[in-house]
Protein backbone atom coordinates (compact mmCIF):
# COMPACT_ATOMS: atom_id res chain seq x y z
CA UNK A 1 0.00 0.00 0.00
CA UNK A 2 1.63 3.30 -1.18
CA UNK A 3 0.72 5.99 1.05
CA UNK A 4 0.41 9.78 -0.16
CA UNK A 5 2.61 12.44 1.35
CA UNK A 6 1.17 16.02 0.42
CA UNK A 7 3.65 18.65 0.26
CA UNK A 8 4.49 21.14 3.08
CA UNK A 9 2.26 24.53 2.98
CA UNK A 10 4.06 27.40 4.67
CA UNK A 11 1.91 30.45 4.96
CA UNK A 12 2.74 34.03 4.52
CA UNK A 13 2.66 35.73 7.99
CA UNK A 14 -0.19 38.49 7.36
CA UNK A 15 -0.83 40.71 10.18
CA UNK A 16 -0.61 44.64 8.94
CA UNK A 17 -3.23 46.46 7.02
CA UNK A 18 -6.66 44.19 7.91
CA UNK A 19 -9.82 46.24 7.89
CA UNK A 20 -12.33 45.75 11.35
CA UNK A 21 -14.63 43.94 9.24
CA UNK A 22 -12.41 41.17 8.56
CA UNK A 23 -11.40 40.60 12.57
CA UNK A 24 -15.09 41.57 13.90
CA UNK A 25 -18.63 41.09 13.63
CA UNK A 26 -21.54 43.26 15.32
CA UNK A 27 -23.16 41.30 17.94
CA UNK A 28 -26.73 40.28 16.95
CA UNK A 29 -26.05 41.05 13.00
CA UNK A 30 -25.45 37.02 11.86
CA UNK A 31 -27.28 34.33 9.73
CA UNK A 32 -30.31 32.48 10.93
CA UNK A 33 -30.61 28.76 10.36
CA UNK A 34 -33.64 27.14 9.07
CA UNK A 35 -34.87 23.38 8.72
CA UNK A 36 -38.06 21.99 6.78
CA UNK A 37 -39.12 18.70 5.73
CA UNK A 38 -40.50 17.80 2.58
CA UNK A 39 -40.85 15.31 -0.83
CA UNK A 40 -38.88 15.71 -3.95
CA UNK A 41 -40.91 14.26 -6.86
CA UNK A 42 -40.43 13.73 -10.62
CA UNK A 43 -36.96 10.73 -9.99
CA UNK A 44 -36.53 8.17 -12.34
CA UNK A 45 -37.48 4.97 -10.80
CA UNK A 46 -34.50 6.11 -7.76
CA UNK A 47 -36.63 7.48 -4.71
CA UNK A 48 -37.66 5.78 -1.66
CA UNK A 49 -38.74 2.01 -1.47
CA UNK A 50 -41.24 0.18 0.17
CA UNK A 51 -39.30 -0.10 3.78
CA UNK A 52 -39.07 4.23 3.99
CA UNK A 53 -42.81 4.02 5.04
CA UNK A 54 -43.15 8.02 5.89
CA UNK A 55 -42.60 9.23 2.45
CA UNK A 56 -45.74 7.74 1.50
CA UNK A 57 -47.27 8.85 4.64
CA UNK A 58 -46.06 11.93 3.47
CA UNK A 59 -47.36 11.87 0.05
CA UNK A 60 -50.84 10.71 1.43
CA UNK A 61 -51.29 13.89 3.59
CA UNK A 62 -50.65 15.82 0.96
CA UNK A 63 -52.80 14.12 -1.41
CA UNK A 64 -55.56 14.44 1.56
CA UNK A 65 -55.27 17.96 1.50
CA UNK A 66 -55.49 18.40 -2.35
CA UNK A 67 -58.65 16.44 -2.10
CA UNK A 68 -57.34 12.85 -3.03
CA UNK A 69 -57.98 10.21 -0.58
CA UNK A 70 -55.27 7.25 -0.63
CA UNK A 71 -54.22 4.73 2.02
CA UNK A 72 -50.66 5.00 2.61
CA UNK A 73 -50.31 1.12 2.26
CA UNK A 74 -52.31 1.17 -1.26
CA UNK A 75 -49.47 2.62 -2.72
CA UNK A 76 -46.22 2.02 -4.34
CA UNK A 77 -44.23 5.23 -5.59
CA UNK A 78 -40.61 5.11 -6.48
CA UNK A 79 -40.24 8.48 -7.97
CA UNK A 80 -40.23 10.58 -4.72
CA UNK A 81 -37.80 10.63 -1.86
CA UNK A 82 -38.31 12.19 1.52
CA UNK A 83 -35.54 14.65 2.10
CA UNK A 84 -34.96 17.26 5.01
CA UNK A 85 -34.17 21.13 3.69
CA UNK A 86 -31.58 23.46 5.24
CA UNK A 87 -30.68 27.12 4.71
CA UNK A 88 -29.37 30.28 6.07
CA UNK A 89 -31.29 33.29 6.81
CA UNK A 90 -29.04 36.77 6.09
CA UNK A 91 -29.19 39.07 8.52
CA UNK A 92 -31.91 42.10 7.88
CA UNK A 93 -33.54 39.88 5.14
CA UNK A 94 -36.68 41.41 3.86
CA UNK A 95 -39.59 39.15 2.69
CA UNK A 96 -39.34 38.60 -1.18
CA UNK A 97 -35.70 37.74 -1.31
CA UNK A 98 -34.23 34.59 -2.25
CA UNK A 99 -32.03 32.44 -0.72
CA UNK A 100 -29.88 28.79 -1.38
CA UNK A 101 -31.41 25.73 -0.07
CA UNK A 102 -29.58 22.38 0.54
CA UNK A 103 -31.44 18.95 0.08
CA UNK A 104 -30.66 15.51 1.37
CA UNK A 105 -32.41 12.43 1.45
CA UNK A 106 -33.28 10.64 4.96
CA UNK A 107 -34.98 7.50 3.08
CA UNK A 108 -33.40 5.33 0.83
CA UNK A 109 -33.42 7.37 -2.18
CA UNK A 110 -30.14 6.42 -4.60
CA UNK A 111 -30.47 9.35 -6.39
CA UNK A 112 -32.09 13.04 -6.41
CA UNK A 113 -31.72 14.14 -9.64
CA UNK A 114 -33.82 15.38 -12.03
CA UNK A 115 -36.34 16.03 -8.81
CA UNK A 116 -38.73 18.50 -7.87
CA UNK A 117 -38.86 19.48 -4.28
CA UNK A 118 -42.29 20.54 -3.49
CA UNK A 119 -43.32 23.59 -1.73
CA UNK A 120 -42.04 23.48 1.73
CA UNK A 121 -42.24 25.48 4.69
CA UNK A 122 -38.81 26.31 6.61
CA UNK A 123 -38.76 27.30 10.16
CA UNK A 124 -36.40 28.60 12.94
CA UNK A 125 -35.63 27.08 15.94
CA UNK A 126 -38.84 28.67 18.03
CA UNK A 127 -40.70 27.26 15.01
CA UNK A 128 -41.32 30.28 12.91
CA UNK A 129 -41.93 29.74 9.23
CA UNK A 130 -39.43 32.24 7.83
CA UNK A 131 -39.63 31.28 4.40
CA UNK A 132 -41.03 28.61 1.99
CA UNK A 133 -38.81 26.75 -0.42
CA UNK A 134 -39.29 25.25 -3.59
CA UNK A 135 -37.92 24.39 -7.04
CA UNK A 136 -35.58 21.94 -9.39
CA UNK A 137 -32.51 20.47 -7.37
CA UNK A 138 -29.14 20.40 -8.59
CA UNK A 139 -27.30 17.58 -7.22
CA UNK A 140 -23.73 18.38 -9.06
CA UNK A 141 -23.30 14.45 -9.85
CA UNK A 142 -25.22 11.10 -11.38
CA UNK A 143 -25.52 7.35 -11.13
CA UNK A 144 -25.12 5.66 -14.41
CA UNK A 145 -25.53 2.30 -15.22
CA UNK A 146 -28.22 -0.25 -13.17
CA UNK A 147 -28.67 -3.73 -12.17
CA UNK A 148 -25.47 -6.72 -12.73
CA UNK A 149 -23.72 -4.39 -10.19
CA UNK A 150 -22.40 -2.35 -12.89
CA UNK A 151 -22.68 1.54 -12.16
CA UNK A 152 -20.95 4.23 -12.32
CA UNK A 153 -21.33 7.33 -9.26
CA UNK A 154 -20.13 10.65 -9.76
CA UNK A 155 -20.27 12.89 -6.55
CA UNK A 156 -23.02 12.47 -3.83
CA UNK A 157 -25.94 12.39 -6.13
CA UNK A 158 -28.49 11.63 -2.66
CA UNK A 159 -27.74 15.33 -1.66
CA UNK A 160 -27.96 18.54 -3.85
CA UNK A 161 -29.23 22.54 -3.78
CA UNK A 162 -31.98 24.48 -5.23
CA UNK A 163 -30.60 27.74 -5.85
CA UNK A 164 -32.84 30.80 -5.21
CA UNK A 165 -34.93 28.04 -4.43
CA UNK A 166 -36.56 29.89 -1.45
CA UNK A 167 -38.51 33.10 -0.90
CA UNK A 168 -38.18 34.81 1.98
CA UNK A 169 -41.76 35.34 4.02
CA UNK A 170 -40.80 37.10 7.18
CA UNK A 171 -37.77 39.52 7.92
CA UNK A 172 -35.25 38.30 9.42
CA UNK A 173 -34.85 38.62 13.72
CA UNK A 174 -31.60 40.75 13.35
CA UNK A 175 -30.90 43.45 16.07
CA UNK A 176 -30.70 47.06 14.29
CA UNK A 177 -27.80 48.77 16.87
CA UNK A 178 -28.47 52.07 18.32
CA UNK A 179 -26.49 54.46 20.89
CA UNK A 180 -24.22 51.11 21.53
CA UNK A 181 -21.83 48.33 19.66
CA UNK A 182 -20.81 45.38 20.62
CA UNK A 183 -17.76 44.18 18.49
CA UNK A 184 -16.89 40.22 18.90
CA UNK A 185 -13.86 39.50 17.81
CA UNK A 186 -13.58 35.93 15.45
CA UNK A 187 -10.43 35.15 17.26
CA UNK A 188 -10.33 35.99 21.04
CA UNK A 189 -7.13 38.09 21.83
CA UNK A 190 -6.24 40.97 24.16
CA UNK A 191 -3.82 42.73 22.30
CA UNK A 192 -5.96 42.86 19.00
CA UNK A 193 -8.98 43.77 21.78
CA UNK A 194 -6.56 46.82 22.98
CA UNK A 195 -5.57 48.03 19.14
CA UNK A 196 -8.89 48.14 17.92
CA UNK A 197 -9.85 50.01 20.68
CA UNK A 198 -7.28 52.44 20.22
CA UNK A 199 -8.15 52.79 16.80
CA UNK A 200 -11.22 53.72 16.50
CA UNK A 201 -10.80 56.21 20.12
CA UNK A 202 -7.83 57.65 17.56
CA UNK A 203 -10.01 57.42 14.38
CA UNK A 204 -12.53 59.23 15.75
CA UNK A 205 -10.69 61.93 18.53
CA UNK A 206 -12.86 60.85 21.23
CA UNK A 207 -13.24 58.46 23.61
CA UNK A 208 -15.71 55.81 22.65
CA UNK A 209 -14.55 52.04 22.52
CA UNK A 210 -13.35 50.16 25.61
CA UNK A 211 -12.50 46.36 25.93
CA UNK A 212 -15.08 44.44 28.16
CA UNK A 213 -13.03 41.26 27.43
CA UNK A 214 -10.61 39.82 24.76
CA UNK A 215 -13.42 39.00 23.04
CA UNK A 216 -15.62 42.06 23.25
CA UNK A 217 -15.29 45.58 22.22
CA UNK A 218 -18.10 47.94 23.00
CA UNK A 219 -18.56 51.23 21.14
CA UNK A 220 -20.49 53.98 21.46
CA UNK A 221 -22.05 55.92 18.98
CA UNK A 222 -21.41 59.16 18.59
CA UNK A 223 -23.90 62.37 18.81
CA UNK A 224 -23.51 62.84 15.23
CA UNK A 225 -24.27 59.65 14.35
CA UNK A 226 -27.35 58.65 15.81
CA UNK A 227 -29.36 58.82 13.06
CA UNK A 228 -27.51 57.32 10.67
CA UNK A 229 -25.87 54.44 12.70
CA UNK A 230 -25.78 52.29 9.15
CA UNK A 231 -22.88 54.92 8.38
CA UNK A 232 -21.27 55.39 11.84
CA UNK A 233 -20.94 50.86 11.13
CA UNK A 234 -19.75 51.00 7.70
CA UNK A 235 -17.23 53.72 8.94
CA UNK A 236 -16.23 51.97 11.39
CA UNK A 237 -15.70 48.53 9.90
CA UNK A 238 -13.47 50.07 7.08
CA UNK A 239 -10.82 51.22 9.82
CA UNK A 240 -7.64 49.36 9.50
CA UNK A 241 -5.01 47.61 12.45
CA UNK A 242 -2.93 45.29 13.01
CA UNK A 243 -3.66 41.68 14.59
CA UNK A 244 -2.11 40.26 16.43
CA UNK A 245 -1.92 36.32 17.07
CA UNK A 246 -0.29 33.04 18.24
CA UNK A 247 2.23 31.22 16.53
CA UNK A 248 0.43 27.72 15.42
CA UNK A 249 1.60 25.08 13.73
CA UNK A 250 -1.37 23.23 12.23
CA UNK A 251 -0.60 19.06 11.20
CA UNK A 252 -2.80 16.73 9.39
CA UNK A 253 -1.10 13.45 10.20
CA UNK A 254 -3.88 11.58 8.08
CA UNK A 255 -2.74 13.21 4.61
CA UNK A 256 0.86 14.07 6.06
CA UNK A 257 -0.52 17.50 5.40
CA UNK A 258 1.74 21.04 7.17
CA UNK A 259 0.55 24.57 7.37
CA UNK A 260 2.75 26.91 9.42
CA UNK A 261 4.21 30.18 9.87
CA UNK A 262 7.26 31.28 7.79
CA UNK A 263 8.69 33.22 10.57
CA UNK A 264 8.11 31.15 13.19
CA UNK A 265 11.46 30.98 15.44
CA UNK A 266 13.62 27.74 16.32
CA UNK A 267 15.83 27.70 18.99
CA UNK A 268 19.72 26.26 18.07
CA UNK A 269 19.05 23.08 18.10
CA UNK A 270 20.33 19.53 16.60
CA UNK A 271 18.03 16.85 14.99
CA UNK A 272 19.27 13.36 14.49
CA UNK A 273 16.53 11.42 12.59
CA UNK A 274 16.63 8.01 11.80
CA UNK A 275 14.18 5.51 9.84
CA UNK A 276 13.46 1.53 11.24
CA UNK A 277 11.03 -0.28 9.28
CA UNK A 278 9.87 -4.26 9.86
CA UNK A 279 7.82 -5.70 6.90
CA UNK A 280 6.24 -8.76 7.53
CA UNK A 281 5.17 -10.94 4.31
CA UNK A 282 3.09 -14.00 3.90
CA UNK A 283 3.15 -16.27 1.24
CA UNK A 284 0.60 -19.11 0.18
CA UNK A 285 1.65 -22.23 -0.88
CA UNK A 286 -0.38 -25.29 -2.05
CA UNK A 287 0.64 -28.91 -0.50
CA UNK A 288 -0.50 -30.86 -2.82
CA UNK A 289 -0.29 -34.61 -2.05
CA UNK A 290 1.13 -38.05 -3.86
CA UNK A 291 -1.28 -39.54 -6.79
CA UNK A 292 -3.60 -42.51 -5.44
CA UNK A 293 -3.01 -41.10 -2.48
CA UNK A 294 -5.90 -40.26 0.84
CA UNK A 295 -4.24 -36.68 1.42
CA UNK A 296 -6.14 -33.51 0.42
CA UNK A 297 -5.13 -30.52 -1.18
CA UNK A 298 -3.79 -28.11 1.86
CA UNK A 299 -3.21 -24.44 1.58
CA UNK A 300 0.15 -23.81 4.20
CA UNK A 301 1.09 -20.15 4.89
CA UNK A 302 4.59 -19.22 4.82
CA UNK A 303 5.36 -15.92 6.94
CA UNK A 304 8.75 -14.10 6.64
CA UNK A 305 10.03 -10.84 8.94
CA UNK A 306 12.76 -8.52 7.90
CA UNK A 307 14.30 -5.64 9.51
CA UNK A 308 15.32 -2.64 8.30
CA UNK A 309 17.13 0.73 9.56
CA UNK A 310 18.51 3.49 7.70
CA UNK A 311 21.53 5.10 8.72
CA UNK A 312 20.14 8.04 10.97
CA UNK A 313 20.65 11.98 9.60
CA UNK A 314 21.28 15.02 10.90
CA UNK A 315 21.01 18.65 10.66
CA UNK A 316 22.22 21.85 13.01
CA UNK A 317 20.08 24.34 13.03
CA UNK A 318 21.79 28.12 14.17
CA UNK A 319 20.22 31.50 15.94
CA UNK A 320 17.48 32.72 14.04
CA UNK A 321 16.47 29.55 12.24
CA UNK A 322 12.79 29.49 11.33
CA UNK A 323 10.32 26.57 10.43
CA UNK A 324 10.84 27.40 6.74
CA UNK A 325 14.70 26.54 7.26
CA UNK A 326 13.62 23.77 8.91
CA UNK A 327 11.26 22.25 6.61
CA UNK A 328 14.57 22.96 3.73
CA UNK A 329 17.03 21.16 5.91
CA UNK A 330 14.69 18.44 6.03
CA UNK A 331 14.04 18.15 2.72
CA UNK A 332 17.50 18.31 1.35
CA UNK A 333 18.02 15.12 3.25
CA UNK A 334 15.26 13.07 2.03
CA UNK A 335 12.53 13.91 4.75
CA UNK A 336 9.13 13.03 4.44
CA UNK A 337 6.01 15.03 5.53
CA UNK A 338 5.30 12.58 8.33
CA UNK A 339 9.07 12.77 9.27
CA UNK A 340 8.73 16.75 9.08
CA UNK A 341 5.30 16.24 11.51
CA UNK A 342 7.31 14.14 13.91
CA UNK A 343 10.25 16.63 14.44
CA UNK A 344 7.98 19.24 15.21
CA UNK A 345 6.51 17.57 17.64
CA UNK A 346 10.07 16.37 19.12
CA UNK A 347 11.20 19.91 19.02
CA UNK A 348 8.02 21.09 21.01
CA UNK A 349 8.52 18.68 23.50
CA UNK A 350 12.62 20.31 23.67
CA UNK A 351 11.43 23.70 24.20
CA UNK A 352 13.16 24.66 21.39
CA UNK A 353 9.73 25.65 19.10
CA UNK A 354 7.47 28.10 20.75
CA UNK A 355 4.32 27.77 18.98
CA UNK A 356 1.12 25.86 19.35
CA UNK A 357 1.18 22.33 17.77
CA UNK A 358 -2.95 21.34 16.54
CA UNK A 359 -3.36 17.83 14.89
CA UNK A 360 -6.62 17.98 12.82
């Protein structure tokens, strides 16, 4: 079994020049998620069978409604699936706008597309119909090929979207601010807290953000803005500072996968790495007994072990060496990415890395 080593990412350290915007969101301005449940129709012989007994439940309500009366066990309908609808509300949406909707079957549906999803309600979480969803859904891939076990799947053709699929019905519950901000930060950091404070006090020649946490800025608005606190905001969120952050190493050991600072600092330091590998192979052989004779055809397994160690190397790193030195060193000697992931962690352990070490 081969196994795939991705390449080493180093990322650019970018920390000057980033607007408020970017680093901060208004408290109660954010998305609102809805959920509905409903029937896609119009499949090709690839919706739910027999044992997904709600859909035709489902389909039997409906038809109740419409004025058609059918027992849910009278019928047999392959060309609809069940599916559950998702989207996200934008902040200060007015009724009339459209919005994305995702799809996914919950029955046994193999495939979605070509359906119809049928007028659906979507709700909130205090159960709020915010908007009503329906149209054609895209499911980006196909099945091809049925029955003998011979098909061919592109993609996840049991999930899909229906863009602008929904229309808005109610606006949305955002908070409209007035006479006081609340800035959340996406990343949690006093010193970035304390700059953007000290920005906009500085932007502005008064006195109107303070930290409540590294988390929280609150700002007032000014007298002049009162009115016309959509400008005071857009103002405010085009100010620029810099961030400030900590040093992390990110490592996905599954795809041998490295994303890390290019100026992150090593200490002097000397790495020794070495290699032992032990394969173990079977072989099966056939004992296969004399003519005329009672024995029976035996299959024997033959198991070997060999051991293997490479000759260890090494590299010196000096004062002022950083990861992306590190990550050359290595590779001039043959390291892989998994060799690379466990000499970062070896140099962590040394005290001679100061940054944060996350395995994803």
């Amino acid at each position: 079994m081969k196994l795939l080593i991705l390449p080493l990412v180093i990322l650019p350290l970018v920390s000057a020049g980033v607007r408020v915007k970017e680093i901060a969101a208004i408290e109660g301005v954010r998305d609102n998620q809805l959920i509905g449940y409903g029937l896609v129709v119009g499949l090709n012989g690839t919706g739910d069978k027999r044992q997904t007994f709600f859909s035709s439940q489902t389909l039997a309500n409906m038809l109740d409604r419409m004025g058609v009366q059918v027992s849910p066990t009278a019928m047999l309908v392959r060309n609809m699936a069940a599916v559950m609808i998702t989207a996200n509300l934008p902040p200060f949406s007015q009724p009339g706008l459209r919005i994305d909707v995702q799809v996914a079957a919950i029955g046994d549906a193999t495939n979605l597309q070509g359906g119809l999803l049928i007028l659906t309600p979507l709700k909130a979480a205090d159960g709020q119909v915010f908007a009503v969803a329906q149209g054609s859904v895209v499911t980006g891939g196909f099945v091809a090929g049925r029955g003998g076990g011979n098909a061919t799947t592109l993609n996840h053709p049991t999930a899909g979207r229906v863009p602008g699929g929904a229309i808005v019905e109610r606006p949305a519950p955002s908070i409209t601010p007035d006479g006081k901000l609340r800035l959340q930060l996406r990343q949690s950091d006093f010193t970035t807290a304390a700059r953007l404070a000290e920005v906009v006090n500085r932007s502005f020649s008064a006195t109107l953000a303070r930290c409540e946490s590294a988390g929280v800025v609150i700002v007032d608005v000014p007298p002049q803005f009162r009115s016309r606190s959509v400008e005071f905001i857009a103002t405010l969120e085009a100010l620029t500072l810099e961030t400030d952050h900590i040093e992390r190493i990110v490592v996905n050991e599954r795809t041998g996968t490295i994303a890390a600072g290019r100026d992150i600092r090593i200490r002097p330091i000397a790495v020794l790495h070495g290699a032992l590998s032990v394969e173990v192979q079977t072989t099966l052989d056939v004992s296969q007994p004399a003519p005329f004779s009672e024995g029976k055809s035996m299959v024997v397994p033959q198991t070997t072990t060999s051991v293997k160690e490479e000759k260890a190397k090494g590299i010196q790193l000096k004062q002022g060496a950083t990861v992306d030195d590190l990550v050359k060193a290595l590779t001039s000697i043959g390291s892989t990415a998994r060799d690379v992931i466990a000499i970062l962690q070896s140099l962590k352990a040394a005290g001679a890395l100061d940054a944060e070490i996350e395995v994803i």
